[in-house]
C-alpha atoms as a PDB file:
ATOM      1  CA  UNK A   1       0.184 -48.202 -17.400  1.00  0.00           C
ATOM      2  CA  UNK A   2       0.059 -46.834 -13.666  1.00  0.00           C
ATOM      3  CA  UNK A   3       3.731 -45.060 -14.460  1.00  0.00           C
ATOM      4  CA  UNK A   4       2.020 -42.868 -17.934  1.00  0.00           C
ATOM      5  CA  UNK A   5      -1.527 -42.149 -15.659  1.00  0.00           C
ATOM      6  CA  UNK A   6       1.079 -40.827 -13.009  1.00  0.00           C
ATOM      7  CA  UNK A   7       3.088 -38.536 -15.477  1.00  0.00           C
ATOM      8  CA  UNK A   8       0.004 -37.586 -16.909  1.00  0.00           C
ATOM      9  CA  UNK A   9      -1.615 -36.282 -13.882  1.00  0.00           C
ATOM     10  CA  UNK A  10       1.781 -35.002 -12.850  1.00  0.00           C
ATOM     11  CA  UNK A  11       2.251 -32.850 -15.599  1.00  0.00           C
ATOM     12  CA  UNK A  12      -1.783 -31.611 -15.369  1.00  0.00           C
ATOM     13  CA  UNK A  13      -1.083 -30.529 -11.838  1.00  0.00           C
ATOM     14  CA  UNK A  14       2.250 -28.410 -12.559  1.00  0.00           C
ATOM     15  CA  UNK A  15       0.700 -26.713 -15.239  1.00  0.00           C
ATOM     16  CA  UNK A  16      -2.734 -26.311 -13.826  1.00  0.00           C
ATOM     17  CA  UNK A  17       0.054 -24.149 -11.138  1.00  0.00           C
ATOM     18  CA  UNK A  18       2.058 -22.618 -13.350  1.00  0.00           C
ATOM     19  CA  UNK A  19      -1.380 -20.601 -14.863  1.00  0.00           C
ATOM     20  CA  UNK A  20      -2.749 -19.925 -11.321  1.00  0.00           C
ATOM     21  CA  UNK A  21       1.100 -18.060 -10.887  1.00  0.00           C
ATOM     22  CA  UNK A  22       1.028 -16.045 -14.202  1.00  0.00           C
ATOM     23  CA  UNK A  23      -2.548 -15.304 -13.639  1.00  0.00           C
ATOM     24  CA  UNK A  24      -1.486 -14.249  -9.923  1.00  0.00           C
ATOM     25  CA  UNK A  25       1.827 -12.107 -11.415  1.00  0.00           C
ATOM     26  CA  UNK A  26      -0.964 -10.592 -14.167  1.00  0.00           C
ATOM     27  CA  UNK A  27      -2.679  -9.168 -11.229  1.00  0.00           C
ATOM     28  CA  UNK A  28       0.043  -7.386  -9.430  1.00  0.00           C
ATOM     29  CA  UNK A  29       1.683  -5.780 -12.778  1.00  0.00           C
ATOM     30  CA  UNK A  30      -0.701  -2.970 -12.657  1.00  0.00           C
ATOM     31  CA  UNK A  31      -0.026  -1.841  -9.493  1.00  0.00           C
ATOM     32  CA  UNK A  32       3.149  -1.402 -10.309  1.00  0.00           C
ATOM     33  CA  UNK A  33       3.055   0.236 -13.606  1.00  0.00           C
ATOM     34  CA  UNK A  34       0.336   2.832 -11.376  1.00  0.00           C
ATOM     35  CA  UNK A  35       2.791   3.679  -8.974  1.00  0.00           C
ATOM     36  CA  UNK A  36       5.693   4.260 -11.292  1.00  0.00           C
ATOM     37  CA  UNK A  37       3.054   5.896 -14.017  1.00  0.00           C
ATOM     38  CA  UNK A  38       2.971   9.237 -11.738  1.00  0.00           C
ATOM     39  CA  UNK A  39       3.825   8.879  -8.166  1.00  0.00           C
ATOM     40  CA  UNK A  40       6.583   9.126  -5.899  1.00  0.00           C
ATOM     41  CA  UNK A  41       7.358   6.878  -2.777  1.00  0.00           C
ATOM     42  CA  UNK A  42       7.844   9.096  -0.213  1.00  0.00           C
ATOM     43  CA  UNK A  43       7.887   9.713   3.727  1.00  0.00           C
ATOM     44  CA  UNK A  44       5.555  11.988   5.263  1.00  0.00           C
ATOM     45  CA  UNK A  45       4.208  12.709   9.039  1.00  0.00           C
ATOM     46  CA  UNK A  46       0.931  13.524   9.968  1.00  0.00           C
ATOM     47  CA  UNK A  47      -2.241  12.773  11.843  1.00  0.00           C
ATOM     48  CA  UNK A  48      -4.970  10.457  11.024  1.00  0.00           C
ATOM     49  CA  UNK A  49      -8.544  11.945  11.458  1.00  0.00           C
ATOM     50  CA  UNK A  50     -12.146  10.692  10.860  1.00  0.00           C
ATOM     51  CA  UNK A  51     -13.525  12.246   8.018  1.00  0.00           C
ATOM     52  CA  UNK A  52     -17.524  11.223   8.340  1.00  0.00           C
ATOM     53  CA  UNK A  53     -17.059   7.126   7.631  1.00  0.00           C
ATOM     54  CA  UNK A  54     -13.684   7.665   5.516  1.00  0.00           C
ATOM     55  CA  UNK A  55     -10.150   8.272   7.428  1.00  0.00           C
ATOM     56  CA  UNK A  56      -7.977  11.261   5.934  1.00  0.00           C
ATOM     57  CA  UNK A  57      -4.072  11.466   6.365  1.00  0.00           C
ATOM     58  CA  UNK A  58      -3.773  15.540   7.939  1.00  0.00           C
ATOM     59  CA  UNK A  59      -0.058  17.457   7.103  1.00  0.00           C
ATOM     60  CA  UNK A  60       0.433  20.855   8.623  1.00  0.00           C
ATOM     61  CA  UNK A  61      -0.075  21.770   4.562  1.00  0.00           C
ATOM     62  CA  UNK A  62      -2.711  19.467   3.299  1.00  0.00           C
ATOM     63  CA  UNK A  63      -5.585  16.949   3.392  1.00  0.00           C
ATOM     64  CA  UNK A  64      -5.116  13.681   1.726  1.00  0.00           C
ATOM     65  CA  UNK A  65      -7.697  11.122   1.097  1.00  0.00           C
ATOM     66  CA  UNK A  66      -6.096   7.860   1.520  1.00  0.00           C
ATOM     67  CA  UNK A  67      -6.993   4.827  -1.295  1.00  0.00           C
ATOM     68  CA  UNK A  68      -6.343   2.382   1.294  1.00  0.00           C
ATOM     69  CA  UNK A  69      -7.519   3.542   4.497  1.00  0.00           C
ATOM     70  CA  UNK A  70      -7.902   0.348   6.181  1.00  0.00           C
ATOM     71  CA  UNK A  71      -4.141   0.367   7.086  1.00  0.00           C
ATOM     72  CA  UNK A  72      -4.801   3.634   8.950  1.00  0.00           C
ATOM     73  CA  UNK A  73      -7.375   1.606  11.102  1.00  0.00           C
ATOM     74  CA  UNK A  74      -6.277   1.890  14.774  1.00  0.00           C
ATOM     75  CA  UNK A  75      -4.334   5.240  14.456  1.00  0.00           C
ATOM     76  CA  UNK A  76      -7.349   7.825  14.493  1.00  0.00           C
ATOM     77  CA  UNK A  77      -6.154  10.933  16.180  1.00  0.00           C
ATOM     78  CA  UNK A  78      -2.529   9.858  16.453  1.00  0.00           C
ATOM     79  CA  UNK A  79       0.634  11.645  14.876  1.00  0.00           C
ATOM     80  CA  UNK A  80       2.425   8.798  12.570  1.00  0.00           C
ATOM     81  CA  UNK A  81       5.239   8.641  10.102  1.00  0.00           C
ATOM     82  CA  UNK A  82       3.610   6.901   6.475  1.00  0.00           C
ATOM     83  CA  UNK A  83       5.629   5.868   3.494  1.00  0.00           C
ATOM     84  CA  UNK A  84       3.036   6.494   0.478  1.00  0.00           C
ATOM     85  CA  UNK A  85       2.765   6.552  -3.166  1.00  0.00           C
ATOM     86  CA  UNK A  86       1.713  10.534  -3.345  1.00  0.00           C
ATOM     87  CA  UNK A  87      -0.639  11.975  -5.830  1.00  0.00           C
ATOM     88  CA  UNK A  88      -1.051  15.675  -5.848  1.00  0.00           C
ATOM     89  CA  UNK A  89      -2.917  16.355  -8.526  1.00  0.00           C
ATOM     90  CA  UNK A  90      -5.654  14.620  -7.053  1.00  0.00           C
ATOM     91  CA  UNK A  91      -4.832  14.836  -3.586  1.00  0.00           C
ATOM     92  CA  UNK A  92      -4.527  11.270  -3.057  1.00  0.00           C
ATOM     93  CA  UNK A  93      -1.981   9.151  -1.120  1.00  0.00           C
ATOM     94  CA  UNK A  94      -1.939   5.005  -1.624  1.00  0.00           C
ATOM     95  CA  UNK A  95      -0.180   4.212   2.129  1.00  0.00           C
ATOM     96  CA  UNK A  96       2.600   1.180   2.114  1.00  0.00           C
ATOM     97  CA  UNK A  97       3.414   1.788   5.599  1.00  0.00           C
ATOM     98  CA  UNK A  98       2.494   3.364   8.682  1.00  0.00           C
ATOM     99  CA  UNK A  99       4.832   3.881  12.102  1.00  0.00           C
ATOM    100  CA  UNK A 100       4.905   5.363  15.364  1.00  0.00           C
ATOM    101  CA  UNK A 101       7.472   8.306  14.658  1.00  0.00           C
ATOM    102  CA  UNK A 102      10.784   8.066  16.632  1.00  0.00           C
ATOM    103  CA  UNK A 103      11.563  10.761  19.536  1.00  0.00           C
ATOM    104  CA  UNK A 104      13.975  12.898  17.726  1.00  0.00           C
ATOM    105  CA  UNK A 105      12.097  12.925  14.223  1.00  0.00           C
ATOM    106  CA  UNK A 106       9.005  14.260  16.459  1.00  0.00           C
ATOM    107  CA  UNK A 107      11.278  16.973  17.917  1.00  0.00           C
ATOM    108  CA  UNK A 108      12.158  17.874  14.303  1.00  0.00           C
ATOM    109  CA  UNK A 109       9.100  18.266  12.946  1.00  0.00           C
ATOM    110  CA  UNK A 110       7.806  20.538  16.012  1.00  0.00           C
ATOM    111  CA  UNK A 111      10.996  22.556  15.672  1.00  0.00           C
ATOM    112  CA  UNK A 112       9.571  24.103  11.774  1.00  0.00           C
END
């Protein structure tokens, strides 16, 4: 009798886990799809300003407002190199990574 309660709780706890992982993977898919819908992952170099309350993402050709400005937090005013999902029709950028741009890529970019 103890051996079946055990297999039955057993097999209530794997797949009470396996729906909390689809569920989980349900979420994600999305953002995924969004990306590929109509962006490109790209590298671009700029500087982060205060716009009011919101942070902006400043190229010497445009403003972007940043969907996820919270990983900008700590760079305001500082020239960085960010790997983004770009959206120009809107002006928008969604930012996957931010850096401290190497010596010779900031010599490059002052030399246009």
């Amino acid at each position: 009798m103890r051996t079946l309660l055990l297999a039955v709780l057993s097999l209530c706890f794997c797949l009470s886990v396996t729906d909390a992982l689809s569920q989980d993977a349900a979420n994600q898919a999305p953002r995924r799809t969004q990306a590929a819908a109509g962006a490109r992952l790209t590298i671009i170099m700029g500087t982060v300003e205060e716009g009011g309350n919101q942070l902006r993402f400043v190229t010497d050709r445009r403003v972007w407002i940043v969907d996820n400005p919270e990983i900008l937090e700590g760079h305001e005013g500082h020239y960085v190199r960010a790997t983004a999902y770009v959206y120009p029709d809107n002006d928008s950028i969604h930012i996957t990574e931010v850096k401290v741009p190497t010596a010779s890529e900031t010599r490059i970019d002052d030399a246009k």
